[in-house]
C-alpha atoms as a PDB file:
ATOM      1  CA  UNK A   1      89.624  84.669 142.094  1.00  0.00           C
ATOM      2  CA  UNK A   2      89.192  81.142 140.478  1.00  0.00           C
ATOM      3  CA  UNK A   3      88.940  80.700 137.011  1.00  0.00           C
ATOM      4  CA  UNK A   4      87.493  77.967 135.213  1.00  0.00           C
ATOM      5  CA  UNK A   5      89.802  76.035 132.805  1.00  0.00           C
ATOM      6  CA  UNK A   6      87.513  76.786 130.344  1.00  0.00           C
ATOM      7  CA  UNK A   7      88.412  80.326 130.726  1.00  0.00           C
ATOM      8  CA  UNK A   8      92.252  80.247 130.756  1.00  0.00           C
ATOM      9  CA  UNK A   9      91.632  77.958 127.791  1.00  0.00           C
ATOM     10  CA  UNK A  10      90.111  81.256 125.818  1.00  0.00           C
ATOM     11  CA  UNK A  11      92.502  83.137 127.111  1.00  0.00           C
ATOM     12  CA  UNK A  12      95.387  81.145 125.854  1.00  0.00           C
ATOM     13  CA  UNK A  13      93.102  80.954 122.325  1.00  0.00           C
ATOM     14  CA  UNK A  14      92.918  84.943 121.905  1.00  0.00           C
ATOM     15  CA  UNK A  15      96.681  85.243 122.581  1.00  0.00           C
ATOM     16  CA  UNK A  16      97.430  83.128 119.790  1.00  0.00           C
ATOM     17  CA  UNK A  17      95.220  84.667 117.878  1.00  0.00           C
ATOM     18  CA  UNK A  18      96.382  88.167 118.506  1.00  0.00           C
ATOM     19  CA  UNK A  19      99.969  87.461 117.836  1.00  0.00           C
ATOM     20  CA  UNK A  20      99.331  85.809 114.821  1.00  0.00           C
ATOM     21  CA  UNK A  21     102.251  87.262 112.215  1.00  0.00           C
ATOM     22  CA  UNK A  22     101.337  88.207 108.906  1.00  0.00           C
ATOM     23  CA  UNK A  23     103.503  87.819 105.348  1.00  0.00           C
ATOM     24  CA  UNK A  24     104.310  90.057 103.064  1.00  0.00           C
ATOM     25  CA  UNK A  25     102.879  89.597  99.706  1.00  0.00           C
ATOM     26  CA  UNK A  26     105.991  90.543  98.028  1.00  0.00           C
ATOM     27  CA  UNK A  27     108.758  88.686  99.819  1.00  0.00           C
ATOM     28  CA  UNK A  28     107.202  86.256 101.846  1.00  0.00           C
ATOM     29  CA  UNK A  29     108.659  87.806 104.862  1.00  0.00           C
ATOM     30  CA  UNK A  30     107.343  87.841 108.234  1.00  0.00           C
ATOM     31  CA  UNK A  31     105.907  91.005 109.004  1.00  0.00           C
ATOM     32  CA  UNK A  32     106.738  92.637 113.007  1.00  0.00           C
ATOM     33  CA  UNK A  33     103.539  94.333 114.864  1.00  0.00           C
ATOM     34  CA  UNK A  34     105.500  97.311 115.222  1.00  0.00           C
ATOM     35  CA  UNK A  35     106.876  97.617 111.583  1.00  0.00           C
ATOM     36  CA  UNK A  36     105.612 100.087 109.680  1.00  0.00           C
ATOM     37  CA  UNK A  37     103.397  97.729 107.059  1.00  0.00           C
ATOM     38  CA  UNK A  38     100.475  98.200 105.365  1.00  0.00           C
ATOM     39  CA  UNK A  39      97.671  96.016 104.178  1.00  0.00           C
ATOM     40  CA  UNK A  40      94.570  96.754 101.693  1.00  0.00           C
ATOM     41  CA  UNK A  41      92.396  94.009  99.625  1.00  0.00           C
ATOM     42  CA  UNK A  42      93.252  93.206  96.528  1.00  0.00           C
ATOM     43  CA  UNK A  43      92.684  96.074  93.888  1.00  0.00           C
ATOM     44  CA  UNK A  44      91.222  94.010  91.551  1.00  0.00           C
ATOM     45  CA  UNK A  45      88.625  91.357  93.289  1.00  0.00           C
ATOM     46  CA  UNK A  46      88.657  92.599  96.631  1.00  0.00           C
ATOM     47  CA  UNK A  47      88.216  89.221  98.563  1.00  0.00           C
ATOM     48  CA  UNK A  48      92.232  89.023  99.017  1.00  0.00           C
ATOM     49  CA  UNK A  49      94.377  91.031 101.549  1.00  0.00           C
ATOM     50  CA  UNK A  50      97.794  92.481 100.397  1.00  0.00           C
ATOM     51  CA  UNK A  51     100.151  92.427 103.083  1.00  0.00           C
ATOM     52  CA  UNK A  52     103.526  94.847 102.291  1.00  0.00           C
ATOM     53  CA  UNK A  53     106.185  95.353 104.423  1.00  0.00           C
ATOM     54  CA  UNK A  54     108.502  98.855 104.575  1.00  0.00           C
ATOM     55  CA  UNK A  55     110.742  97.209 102.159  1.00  0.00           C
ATOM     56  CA  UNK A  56     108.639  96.061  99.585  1.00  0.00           C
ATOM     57  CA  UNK A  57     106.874  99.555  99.517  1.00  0.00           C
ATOM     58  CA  UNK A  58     109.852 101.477  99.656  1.00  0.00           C
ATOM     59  CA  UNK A  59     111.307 100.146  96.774  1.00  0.00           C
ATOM     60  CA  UNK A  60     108.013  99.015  95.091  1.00  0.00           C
ATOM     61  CA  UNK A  61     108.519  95.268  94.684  1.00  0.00           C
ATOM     62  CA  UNK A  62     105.927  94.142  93.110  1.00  0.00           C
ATOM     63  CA  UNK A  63     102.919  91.596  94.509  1.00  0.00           C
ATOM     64  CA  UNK A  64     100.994  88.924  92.972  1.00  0.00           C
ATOM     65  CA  UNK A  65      97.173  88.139  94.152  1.00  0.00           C
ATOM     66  CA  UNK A  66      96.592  84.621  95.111  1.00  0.00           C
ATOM     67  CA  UNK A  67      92.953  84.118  93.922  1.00  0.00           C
ATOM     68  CA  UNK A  68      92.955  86.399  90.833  1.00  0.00           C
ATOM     69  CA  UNK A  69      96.560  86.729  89.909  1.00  0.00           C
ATOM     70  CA  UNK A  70      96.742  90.411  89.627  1.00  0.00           C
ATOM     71  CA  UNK A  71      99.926  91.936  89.664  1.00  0.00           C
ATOM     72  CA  UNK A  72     101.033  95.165  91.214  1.00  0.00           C
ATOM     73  CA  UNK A  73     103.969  97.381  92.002  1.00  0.00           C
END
């Protein structure tokens, strides 16, 4: 089968796109796929998502919103 180079082009596009690594919030630290992370949007304006890794839930560091400045644990 022969695939266009338009094709492998997409395909090289949506692997970069799926392995994409988030940040925690807290720490700044990149976060592994298989980690055990959580993310939510921002409990006070909603248009941000919180990114927390195990650590910074585990020991409740706390996280600062970038567009409204909310803090939380």
């Amino acid at each position: 089968m022969i695939y266009s180079k338009y094709f492998s082009r997409y395909i090289r596009s949506r692997k970069k796109i799926s392995f994409q690594q988030k940040r925690c919030t807290g720490c700044g630290q990149l976060i592994h796929p298989a980690e055990n992370a959580v993310h939510f949007p921002c409990p006070n304006c909603g248009d941000v998502v919180i990114w927390r890794c195990e650590k910074c839930r585990r020991f409740a560091h706390p996280y600062t919103c970038i567009k409204c400045n909310f803090d939380g644990p």
